[in-house]
Protein backbone atom coordinates (compact mmCIF):
# COMPACT_ATOMS: atom_id res chain seq x y z
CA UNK A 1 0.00 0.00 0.00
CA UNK A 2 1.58 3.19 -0.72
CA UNK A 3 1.98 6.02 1.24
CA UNK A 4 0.42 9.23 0.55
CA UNK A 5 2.93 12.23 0.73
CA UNK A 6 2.34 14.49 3.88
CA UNK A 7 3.10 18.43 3.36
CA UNK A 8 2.82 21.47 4.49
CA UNK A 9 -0.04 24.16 3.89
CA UNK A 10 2.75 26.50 2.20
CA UNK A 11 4.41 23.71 0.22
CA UNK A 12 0.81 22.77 -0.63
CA UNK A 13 0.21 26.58 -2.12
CA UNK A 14 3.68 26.26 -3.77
CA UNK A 15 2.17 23.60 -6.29
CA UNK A 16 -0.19 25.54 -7.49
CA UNK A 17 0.30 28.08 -10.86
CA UNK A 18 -0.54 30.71 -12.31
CA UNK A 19 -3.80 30.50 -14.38
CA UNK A 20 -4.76 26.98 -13.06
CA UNK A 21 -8.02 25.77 -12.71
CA UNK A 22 -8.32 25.25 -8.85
CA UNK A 23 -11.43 23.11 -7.70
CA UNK A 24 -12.03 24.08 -4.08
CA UNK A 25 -14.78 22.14 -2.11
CA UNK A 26 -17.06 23.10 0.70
CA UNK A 27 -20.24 24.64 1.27
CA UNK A 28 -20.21 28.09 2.80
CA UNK A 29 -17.81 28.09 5.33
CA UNK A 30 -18.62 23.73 5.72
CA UNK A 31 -15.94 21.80 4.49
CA UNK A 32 -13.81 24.54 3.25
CA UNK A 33 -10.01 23.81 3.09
CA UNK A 34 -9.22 27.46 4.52
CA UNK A 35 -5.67 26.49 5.78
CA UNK A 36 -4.42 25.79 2.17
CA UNK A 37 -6.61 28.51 0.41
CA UNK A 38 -4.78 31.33 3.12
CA UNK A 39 -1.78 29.63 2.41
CA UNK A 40 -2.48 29.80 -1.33
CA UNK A 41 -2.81 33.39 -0.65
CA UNK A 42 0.50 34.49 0.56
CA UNK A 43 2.09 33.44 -2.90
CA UNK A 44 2.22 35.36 -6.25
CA UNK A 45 -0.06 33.21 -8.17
CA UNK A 46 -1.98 35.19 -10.48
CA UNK A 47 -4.97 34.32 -12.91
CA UNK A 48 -6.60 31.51 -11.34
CA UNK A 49 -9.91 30.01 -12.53
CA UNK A 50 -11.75 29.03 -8.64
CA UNK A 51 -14.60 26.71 -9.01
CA UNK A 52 -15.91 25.98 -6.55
CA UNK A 53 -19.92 26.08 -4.75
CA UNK A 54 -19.07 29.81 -3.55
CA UNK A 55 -16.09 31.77 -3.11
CA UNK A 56 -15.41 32.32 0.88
CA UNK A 57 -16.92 34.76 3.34
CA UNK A 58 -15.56 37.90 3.29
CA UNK A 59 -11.69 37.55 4.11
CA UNK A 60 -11.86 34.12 4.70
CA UNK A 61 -10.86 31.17 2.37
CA UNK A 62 -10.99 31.84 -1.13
CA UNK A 63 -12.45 35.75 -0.50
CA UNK A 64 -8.87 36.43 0.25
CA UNK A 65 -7.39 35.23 -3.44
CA UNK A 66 -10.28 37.64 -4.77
CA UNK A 67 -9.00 40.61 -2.38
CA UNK A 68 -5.53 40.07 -3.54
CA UNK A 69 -6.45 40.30 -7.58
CA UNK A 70 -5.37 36.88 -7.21
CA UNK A 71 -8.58 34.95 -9.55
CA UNK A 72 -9.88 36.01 -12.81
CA UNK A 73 -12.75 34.00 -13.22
CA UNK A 74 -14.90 32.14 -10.74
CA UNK A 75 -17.37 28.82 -11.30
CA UNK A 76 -19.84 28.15 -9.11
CA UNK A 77 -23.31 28.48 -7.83
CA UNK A 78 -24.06 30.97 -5.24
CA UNK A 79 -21.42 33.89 -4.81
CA UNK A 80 -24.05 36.34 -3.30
CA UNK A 81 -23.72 35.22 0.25
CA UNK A 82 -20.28 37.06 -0.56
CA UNK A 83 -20.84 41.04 -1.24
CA UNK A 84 -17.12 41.32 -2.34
CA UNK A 85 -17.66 39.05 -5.10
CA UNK A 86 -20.86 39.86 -6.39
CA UNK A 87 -19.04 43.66 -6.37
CA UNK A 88 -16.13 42.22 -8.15
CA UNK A 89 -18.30 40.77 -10.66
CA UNK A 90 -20.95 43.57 -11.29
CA UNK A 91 -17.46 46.00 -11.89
CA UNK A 92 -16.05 43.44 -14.48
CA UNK A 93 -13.01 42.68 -11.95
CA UNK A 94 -13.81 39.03 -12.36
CA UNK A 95 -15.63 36.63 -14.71
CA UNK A 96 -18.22 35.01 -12.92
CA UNK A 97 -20.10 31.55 -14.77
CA UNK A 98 -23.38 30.54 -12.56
CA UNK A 99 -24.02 26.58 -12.74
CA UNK A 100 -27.22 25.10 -10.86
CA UNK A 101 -25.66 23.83 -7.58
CA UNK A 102 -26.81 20.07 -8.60
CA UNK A 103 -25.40 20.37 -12.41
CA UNK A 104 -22.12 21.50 -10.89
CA UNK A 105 -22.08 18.45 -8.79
CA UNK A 106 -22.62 16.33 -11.69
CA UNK A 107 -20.95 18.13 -13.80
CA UNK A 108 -17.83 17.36 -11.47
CA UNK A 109 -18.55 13.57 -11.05
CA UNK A 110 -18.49 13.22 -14.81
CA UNK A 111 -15.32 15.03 -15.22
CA UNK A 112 -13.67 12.31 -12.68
CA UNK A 113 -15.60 9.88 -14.29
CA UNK A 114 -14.01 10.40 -17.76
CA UNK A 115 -17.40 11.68 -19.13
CA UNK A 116 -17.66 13.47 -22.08
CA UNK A 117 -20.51 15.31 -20.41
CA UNK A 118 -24.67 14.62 -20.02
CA UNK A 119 -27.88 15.92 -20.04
CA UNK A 120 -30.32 17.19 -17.52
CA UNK A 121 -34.02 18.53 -16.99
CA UNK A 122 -32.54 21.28 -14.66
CA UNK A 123 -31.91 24.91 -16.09
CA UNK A 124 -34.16 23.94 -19.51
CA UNK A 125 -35.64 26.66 -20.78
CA UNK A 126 -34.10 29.48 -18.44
CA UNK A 127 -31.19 31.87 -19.00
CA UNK A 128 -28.29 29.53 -17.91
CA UNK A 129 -29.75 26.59 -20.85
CA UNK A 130 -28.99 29.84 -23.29
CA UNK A 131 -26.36 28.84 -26.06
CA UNK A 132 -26.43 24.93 -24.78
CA UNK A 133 -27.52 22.14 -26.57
CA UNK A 134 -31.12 20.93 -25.84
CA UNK A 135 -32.73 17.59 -26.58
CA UNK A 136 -35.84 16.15 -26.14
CA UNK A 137 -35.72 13.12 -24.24
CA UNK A 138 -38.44 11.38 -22.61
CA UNK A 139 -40.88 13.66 -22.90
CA UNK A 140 -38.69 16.13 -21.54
CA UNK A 141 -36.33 18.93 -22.28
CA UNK A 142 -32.65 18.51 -21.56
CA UNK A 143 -29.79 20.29 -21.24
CA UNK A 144 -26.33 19.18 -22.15
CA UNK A 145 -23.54 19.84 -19.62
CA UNK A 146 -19.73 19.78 -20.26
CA UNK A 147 -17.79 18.23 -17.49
CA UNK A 148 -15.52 19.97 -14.90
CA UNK A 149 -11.77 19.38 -14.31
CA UNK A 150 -9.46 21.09 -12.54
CA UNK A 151 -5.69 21.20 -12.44
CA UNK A 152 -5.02 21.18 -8.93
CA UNK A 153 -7.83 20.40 -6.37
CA UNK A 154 -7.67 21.74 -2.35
CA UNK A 155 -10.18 19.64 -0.49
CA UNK A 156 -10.76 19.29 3.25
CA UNK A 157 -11.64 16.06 5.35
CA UNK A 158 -11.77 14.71 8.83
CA UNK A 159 -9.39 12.25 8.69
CA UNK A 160 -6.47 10.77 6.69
CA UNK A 161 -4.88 7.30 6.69
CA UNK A 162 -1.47 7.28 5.35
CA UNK A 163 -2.59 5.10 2.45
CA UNK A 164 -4.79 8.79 1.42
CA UNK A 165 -7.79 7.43 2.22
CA UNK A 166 -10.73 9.92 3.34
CA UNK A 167 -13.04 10.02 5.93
CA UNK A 168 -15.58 13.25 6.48
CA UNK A 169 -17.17 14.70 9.42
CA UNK A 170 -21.59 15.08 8.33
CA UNK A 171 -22.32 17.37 6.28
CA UNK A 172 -18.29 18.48 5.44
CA UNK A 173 -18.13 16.15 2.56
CA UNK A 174 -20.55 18.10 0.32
CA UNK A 175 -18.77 19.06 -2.48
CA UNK A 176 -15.01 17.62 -1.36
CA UNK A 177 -15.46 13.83 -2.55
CA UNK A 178 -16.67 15.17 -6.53
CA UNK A 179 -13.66 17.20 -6.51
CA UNK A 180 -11.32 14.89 -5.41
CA UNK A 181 -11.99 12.62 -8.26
CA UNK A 182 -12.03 15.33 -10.89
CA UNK A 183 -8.39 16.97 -10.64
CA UNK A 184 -4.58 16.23 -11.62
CA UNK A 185 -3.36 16.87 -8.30
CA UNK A 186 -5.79 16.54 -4.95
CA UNK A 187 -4.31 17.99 -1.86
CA UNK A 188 -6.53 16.97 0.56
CA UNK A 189 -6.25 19.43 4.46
CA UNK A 190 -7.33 16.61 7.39
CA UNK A 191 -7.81 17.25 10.67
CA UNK A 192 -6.05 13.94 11.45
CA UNK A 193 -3.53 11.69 10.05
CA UNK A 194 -3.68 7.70 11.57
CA UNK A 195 -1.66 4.86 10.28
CA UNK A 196 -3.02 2.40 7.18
CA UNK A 197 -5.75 0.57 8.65
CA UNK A 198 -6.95 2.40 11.03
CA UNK A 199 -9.88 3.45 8.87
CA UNK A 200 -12.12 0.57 8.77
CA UNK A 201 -12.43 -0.20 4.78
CA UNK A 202 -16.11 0.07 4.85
CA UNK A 203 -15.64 3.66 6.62
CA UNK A 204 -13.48 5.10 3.55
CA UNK A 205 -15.31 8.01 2.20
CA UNK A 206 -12.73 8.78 -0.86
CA UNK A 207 -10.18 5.84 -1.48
CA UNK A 208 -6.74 7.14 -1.04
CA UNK A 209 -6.19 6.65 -5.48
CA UNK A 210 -7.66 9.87 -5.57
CA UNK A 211 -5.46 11.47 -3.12
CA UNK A 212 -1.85 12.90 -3.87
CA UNK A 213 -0.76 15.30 -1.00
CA UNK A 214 -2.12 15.44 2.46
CA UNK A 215 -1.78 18.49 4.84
CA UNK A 216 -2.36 18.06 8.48
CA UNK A 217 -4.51 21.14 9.26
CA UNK A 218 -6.44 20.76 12.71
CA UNK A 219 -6.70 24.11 13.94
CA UNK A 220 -10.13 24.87 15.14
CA UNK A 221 -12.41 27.47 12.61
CA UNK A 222 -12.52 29.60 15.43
CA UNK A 223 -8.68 30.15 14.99
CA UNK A 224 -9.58 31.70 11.80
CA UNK A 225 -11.89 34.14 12.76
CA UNK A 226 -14.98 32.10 11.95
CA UNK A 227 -17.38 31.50 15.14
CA UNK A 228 -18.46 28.15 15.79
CA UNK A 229 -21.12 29.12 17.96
CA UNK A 230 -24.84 29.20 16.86
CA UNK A 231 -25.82 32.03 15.20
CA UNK A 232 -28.96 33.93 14.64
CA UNK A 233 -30.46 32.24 12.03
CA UNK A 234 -32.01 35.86 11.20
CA UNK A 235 -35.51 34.25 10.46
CA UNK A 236 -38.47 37.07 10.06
CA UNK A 237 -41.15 35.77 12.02
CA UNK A 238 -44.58 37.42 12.12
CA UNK A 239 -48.43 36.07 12.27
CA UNK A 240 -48.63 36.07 8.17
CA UNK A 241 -45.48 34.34 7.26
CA UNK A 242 -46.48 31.71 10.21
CA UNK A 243 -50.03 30.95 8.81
CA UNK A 244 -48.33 30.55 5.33
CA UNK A 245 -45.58 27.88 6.92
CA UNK A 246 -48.91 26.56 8.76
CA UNK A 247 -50.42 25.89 5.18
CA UNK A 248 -47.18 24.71 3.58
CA UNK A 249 -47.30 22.02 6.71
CA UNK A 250 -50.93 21.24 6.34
CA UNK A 251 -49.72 19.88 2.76
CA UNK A 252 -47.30 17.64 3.80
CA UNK A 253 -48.10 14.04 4.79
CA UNK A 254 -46.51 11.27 6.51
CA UNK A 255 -43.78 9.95 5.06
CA UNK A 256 -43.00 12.46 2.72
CA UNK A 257 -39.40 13.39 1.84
CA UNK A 258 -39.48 17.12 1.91
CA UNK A 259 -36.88 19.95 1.57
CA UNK A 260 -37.53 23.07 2.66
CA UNK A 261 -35.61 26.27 1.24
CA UNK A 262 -34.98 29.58 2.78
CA UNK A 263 -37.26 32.24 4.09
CA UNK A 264 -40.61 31.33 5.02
CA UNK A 265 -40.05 27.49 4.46
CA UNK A 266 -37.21 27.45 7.00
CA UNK A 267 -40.47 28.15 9.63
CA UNK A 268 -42.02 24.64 8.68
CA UNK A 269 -39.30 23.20 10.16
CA UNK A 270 -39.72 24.70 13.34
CA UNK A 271 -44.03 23.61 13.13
CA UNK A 272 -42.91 19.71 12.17
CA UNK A 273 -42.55 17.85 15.23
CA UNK A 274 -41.38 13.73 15.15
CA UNK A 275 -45.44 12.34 15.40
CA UNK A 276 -45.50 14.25 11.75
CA UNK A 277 -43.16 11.43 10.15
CA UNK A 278 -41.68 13.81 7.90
CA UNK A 279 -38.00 13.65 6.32
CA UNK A 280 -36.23 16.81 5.88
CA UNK A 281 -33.70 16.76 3.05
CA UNK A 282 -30.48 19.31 2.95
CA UNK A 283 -29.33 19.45 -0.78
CA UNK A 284 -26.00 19.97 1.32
CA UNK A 285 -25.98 16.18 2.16
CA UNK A 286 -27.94 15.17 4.70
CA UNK A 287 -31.39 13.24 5.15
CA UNK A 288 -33.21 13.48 8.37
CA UNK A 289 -32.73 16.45 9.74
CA UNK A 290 -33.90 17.74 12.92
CA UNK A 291 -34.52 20.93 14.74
CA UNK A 292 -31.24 23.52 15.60
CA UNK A 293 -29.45 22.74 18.64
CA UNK A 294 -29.71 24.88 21.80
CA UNK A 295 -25.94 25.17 21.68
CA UNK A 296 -23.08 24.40 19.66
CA UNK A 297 -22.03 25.28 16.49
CA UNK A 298 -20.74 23.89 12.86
CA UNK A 299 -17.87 21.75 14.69
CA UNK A 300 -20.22 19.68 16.97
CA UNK A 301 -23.64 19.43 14.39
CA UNK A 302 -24.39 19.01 10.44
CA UNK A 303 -25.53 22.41 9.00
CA UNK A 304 -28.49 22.81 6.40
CA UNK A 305 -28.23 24.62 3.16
CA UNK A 306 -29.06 27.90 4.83
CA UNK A 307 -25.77 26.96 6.80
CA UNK A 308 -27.46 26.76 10.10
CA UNK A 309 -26.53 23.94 12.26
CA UNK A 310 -29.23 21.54 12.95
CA UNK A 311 -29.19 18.09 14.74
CA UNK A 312 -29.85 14.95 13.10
CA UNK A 313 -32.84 12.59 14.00
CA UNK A 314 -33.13 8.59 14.89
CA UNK A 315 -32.15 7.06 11.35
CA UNK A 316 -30.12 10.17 9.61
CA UNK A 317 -27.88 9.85 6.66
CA UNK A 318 -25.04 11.74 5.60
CA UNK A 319 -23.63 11.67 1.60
CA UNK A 320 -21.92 14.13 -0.95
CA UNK A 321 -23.70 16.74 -3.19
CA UNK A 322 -23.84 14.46 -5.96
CA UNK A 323 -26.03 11.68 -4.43
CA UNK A 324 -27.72 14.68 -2.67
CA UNK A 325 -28.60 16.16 -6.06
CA UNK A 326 -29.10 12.29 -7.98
CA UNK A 327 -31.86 12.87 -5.27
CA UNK A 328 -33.50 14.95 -6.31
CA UNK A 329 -33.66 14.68 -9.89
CA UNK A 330 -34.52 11.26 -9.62
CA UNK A 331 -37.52 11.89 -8.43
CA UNK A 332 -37.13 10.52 -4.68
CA UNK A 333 -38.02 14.29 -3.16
CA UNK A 334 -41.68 14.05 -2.25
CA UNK A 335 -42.31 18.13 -2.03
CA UNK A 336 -39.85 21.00 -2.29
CA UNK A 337 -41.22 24.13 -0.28
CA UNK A 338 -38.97 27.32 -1.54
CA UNK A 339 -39.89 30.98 -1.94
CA UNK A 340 -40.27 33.00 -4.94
CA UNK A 341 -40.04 36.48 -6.53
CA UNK A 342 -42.86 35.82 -8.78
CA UNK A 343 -45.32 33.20 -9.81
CA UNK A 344 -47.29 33.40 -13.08
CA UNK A 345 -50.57 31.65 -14.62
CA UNK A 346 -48.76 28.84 -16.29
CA UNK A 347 -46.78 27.55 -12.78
CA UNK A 348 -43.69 29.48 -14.04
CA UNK A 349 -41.07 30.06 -11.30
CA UNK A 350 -38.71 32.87 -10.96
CA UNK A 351 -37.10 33.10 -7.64
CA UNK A 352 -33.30 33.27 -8.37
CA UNK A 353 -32.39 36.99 -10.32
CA UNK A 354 -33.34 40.68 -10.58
CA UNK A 355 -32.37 42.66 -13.05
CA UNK A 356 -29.28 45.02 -11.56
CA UNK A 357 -29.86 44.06 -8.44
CA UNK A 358 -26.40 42.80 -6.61
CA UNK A 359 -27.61 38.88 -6.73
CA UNK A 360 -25.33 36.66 -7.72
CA UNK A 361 -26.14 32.80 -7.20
CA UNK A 362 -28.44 30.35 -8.14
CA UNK A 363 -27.87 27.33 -5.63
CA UNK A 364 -29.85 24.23 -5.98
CA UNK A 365 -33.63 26.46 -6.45
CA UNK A 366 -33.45 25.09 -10.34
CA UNK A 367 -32.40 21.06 -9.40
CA UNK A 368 -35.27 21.63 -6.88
CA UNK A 369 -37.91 23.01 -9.05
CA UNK A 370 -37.55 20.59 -11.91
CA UNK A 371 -36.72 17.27 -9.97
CA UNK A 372 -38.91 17.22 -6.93
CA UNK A 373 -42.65 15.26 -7.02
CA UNK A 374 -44.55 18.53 -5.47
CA UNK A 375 -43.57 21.93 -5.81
CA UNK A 376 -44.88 24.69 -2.96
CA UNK A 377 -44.12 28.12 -3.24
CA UNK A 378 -44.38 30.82 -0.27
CA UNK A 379 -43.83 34.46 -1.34
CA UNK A 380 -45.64 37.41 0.03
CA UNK A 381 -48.19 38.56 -2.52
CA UNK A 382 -46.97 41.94 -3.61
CA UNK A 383 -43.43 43.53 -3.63
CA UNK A 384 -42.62 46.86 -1.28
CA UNK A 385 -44.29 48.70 -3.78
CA UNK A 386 -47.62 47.28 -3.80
CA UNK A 387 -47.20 45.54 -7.22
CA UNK A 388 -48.34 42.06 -7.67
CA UNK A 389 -45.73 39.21 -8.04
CA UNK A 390 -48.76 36.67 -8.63
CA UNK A 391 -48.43 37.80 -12.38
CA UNK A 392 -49.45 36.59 -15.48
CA UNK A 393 -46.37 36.36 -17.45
CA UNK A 394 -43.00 36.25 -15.19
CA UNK A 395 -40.97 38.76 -16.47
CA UNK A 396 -37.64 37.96 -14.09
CA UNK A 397 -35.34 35.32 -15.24
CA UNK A 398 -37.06 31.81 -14.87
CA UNK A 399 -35.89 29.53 -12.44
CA UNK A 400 -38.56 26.54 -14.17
CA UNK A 401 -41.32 26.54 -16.49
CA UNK A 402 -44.86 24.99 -15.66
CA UNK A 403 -43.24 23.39 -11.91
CA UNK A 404 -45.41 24.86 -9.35
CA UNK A 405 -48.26 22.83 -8.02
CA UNK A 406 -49.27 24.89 -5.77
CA UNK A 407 -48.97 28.98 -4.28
CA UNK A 408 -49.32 30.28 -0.83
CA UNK A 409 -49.03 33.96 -0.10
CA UNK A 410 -50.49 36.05 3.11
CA UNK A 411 -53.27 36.63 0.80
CA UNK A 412 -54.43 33.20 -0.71
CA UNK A 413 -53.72 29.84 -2.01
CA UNK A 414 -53.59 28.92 -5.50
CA UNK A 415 -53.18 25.24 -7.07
CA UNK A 416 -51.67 24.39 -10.42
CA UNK A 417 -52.80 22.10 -13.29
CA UNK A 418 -52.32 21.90 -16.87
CA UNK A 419 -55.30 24.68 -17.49
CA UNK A 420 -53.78 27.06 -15.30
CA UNK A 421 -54.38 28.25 -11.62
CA UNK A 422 -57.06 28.01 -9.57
CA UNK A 423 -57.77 30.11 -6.17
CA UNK A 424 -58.11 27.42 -3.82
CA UNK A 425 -58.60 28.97 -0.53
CA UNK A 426 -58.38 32.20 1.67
CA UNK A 427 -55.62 32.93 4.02
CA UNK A 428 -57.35 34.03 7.35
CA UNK A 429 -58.20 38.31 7.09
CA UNK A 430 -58.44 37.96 3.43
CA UNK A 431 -60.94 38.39 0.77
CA UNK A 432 -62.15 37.56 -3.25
CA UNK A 433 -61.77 41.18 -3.44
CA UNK A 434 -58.82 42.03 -1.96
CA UNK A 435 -56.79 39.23 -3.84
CA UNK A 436 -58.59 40.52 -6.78
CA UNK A 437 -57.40 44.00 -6.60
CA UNK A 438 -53.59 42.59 -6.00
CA UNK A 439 -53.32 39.73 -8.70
CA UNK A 440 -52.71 40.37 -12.01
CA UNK A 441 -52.94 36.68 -13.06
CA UNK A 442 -55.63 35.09 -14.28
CA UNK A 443 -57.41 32.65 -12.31
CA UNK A 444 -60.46 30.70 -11.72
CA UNK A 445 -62.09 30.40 -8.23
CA UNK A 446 -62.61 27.10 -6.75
CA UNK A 447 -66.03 26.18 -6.14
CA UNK A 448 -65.73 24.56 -3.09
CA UNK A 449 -63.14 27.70 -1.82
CA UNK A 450 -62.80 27.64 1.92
CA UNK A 451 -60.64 29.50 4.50
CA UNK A 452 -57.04 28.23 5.63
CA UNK A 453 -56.46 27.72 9.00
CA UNK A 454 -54.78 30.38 10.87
């Protein structure tokens, strides 16, 4: 069995060039190989492609190659959690290419897989599909997607053997396992380094083939300026955006496999209790989520996609983003609850892009939309000023065509089929009239309408 080189974080950064592709995994702040990334930093390396899920918090990670003028373009799917990139981007500092968090996944898989690429539902008929090859297949519309390599790869784990092989903590693998597989040199950052067989075989996570360099790196994220304490979650609560998480829950059923995205559906979660025999998916990598811990913090727990941490119920699984995402497409996600910016009368989706407006990611909203059973959307009615976002042609950038099954706003509830919406039922304090006046979609009123619960 050979043994797998052990470095350090500087002679790590010392293999790296200028205008390489680097593949960099993580999610947030989850899984991120900071040590080698700040490392990577100190050198002159100039013209580097990052691709990676997102770029770093501010000053952390990869966030400092973009402070030092140190990448020229960057892959991924969200950057907007990261103001200093979606500013670099908007002032032409960088090139910035969006790719649906579960394509990029793939997209990586295939490139370690020797694929000469593949096609997807996700992204059809939306502004990312523009210029890409389309087929129908199936009944369906699909995508083609080139695969990703890299030429060097930083990756972070738990723990080492000698022999390379990985192990990761919950929900750290994420991205890490697809990129180790996809690039001509992996240097993987561990938090621990034990002899050849140590790591029970069945327990190997990435097999050490993939593996060229390992950095011991076990210095706590604190260290670095990033708390590991729980955070506010900043959730808005108020008695309208409960009653609409009260309505999403009265439309899930035992049993169902159900991820909820951010904003309002983050509040189910806190309604569902264990009698409700619902399984909460994280596209991050995790099935069976529970509620957020009273204390701790990202070292001790899995996080969610809203990079929360969250505890993990009787019966939990942990895997990478690309099993997370196979998912999903393949159909074994009961209902996805996510918000929106606006709904029309066909069951189009946009919830991802405004025009000029410093957004910059698209995340997994697209893999969601196209690949889950049920689709729920929660959005408040009307923007701040007053105009309707229940339209009835969306004029933002589409995140799916003809997905949504069914709309809940503070106003009213709307189903979906292939003639078009239908108003459903009232929220409580509202009225025919007043969803009237604030609609501009076309709709036809149920005749057995009733009131939802408050």
């Amino acid at each position: 069995m050979k043994n797998v080189p052990v470095i350090d974080a500087r002679q790590a950064a010392a293999k790296v060039r200028s205008g390489d592709k680097l593949l960099v995994g993580g999610f947030g702040m989850t899984g991120t190989p900071v040590h080698l990334l700040h490392a990577l930093a100190e050198t002159g390396v100039r013209d580097l492609v990052f691709i990676g899920n997102n770029i770093g918090e501010p000053g952390l990670g990869g966030s400092r190659l973009l402070r030092n003028g140190q990448v020229r373009k960057a892959v991924g799917s969200f950057f907007t959690s990261n103001p200093e990139a979606v500013a670099a981007a908007h002032a032409g500092e960088i090139e910035a290419e969006l790719i649906p968090q579960g394509t990029f996944s793939e997209a990586l898989r295939a490139g370690g897989a020797g694929l000469g690429g593949f096609f997807t539902p996700t992204s059809a008929g939306t502004l990312l599909a523009e210029g890409r090859e389309t087929r129908l297949i199936e009944g369906r519309e699909m995508v083609f997607i080139e695969p990703i390599r890299g030429d060097i790869a930083f990756i972070r784990a738990r723990r080492a053997d000698t022999a390379g092989n990985l192990q990761y903590r919950m929900t750290e693998n994420n991205f890490n396992h697809a990129i180790a597989t996809a690039a001509g040199t992996v240097i993987a950052e561990v938090e621990e380094i034990v002899p050849a067989g140590e790591i029970d075989a069945d327990a190997v996570h990435t097999p050490g083939c993939f593996v060229d360099y390992l950095v011991q790196a076990n210095v706590r994220l604190e260290h670095l300026g990033v708390s590991a304490s729980i955070k506010d979650s900043g959730k808005k609560v108020n008695a309208r955006r409960m009653a609409m998480a009260r309505a999403a829950l009265g439309l899930l059923r035992r049993g169902d496999v159900v991820n909820l995205g951010v904003g309002i559906p983050t509040l189910v979660a806190d309604l569902i209790s264990p009698e409700d025999g619902i399984i909460l998916h994280s596209e991050n990598g995790m099935l069976g989520m529970g509620p957020e811990p009273a204390e701790g913090g990202a070292m001790e727990y899995p996080v969610n996609a809203g990079k929360i941490p969250v505890t993990a119920l009787p019966g939990a699984s942990y895997f990478d983003s690309a099993s997370s995402f196979a998912m999903i497409r393949g159909g074994h996600i009961d209902v996805a609850v996510m918000g929106g910016l606006q709904v029309d009368q066909h069951g189009n989706l946009a919830n991802w892009a405004i025009p000029n407006s410093p957004l910059l990611g698209v995340g997994g909203a697209m893999d969601l939309a196209s690949g889950a059973k049920r689709l729920v959307v929660t959005m408040t009615h009307t923007n701040k000023d007053g105009t309707s976002k229940v339209v009835e042609n969306c004029d933002l950038p589409l995140t799916a065509r003809g997905a949504v099954n069914v709309l809940i706003t503070e106003l009213a509830i709307f189903e979906f089929d292939g003639g078009g919406m239908t108003l459903s039922a009232l929220m409580p304090g509202s009225s025919i009239e007043h969803v009237k006046r604030h609609t501009t979609a076309n709709y036809r009123i149920s005749d057995s309408l009733e009131t939802a619960a408050g």
